[in-house]
C-alpha atoms as a PDB file:
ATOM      1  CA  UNK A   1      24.164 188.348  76.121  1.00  0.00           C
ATOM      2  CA  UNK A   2      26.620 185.314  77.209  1.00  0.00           C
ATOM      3  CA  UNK A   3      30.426 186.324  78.688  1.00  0.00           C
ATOM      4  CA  UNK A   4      31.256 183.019  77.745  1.00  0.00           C
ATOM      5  CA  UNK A   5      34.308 184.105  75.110  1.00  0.00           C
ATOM      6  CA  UNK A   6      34.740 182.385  71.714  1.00  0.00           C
ATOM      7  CA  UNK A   7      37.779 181.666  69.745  1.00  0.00           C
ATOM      8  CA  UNK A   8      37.351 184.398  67.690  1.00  0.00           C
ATOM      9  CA  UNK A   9      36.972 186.436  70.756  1.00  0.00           C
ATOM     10  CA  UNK A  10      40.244 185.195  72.376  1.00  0.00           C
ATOM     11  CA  UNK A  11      42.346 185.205  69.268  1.00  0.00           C
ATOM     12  CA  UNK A  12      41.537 189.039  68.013  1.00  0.00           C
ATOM     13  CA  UNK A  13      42.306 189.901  72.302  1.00  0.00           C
ATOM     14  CA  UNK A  14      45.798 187.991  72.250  1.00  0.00           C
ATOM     15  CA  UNK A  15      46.664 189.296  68.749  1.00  0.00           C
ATOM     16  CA  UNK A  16      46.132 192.899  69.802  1.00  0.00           C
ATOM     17  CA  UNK A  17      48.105 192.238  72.987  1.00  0.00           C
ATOM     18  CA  UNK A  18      50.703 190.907  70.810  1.00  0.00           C
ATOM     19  CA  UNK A  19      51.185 193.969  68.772  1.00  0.00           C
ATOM     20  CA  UNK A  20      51.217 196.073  71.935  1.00  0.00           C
ATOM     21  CA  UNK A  21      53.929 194.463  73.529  1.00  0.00           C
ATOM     22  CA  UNK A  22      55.752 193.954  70.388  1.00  0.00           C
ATOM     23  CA  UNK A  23      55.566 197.794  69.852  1.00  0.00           C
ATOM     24  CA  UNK A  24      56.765 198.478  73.608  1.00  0.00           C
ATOM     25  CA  UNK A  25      59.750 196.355  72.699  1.00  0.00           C
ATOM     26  CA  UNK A  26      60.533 198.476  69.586  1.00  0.00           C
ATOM     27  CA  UNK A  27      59.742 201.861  71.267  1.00  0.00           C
ATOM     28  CA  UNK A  28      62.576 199.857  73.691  1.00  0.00           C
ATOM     29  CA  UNK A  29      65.038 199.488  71.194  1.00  0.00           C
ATOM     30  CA  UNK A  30      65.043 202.929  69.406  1.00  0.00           C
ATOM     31  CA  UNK A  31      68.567 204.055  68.272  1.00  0.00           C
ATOM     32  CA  UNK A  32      69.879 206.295  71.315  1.00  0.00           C
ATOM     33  CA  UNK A  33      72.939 206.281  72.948  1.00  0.00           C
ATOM     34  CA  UNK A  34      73.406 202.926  74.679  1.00  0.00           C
ATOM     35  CA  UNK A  35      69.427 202.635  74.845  1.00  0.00           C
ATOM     36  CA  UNK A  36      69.024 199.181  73.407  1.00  0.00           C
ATOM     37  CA  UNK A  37      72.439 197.674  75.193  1.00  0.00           C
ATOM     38  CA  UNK A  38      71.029 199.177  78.391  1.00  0.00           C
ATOM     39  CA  UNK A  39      67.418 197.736  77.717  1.00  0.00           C
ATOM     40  CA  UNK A  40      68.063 194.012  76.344  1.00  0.00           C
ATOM     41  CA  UNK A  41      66.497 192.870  79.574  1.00  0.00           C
ATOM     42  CA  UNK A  42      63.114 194.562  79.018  1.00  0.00           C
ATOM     43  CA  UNK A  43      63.422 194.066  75.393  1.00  0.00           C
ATOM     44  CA  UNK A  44      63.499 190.521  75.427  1.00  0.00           C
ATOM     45  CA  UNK A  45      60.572 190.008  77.900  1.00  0.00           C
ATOM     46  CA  UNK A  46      58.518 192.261  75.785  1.00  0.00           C
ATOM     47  CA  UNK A  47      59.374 190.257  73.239  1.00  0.00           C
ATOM     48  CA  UNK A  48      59.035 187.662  74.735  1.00  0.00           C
ATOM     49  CA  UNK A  49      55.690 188.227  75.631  1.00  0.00           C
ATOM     50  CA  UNK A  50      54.624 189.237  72.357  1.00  0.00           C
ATOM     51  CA  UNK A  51      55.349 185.947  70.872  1.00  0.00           C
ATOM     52  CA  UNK A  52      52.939 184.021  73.710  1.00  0.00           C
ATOM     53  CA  UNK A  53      50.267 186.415  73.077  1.00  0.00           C
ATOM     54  CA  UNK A  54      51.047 185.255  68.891  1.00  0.00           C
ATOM     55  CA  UNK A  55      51.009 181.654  69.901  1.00  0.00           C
ATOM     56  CA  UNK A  56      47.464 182.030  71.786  1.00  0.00           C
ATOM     57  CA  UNK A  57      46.450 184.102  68.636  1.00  0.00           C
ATOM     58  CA  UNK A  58      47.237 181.147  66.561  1.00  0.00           C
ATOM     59  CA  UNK A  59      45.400 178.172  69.200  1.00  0.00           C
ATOM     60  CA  UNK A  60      42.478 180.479  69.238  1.00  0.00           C
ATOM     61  CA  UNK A  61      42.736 180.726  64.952  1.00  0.00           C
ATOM     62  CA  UNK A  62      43.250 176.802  64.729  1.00  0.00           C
ATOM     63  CA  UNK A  63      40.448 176.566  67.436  1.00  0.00           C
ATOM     64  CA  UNK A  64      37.933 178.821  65.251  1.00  0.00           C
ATOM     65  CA  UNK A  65      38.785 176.917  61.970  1.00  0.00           C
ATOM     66  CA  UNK A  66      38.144 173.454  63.604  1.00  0.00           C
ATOM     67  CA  UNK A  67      34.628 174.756  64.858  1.00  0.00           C
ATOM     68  CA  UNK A  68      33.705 176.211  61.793  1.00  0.00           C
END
């Protein structure tokens, strides 16, 4: 078996880490009193993370489709 990772691979890992740190952002922002205000830091680089993971999830896509 090769460790060598595909496209496919690549884009189903970054997608899932995308949805994980999107959800930590949420769980982040959950109506409380002054939770969100108090978290905008950590929301935003959860979020922020969440959309590079999306972008890699979508070179690894356009990748697959190109080798196909």
């Amino acid at each position: 078996m090769s460790d060598q990772k595909t496209p496919q691979t690549i884009g189903t890992h970054a997608l899932n880490r995308a949805v994980e740190w999107a959800g930590k952002a949420h769980r982040m922002a959950e109506p409380g009193p002054g939770t969100a205000e108090a978290n905008a830091t950590i929301i935003s680089a959860y979020s922020g993370l969440a959309a590079v993971y999306a972008d890699i999830a979508k070179a690894a896509a356009a990748l697959s489709t190109d080798n196909a």
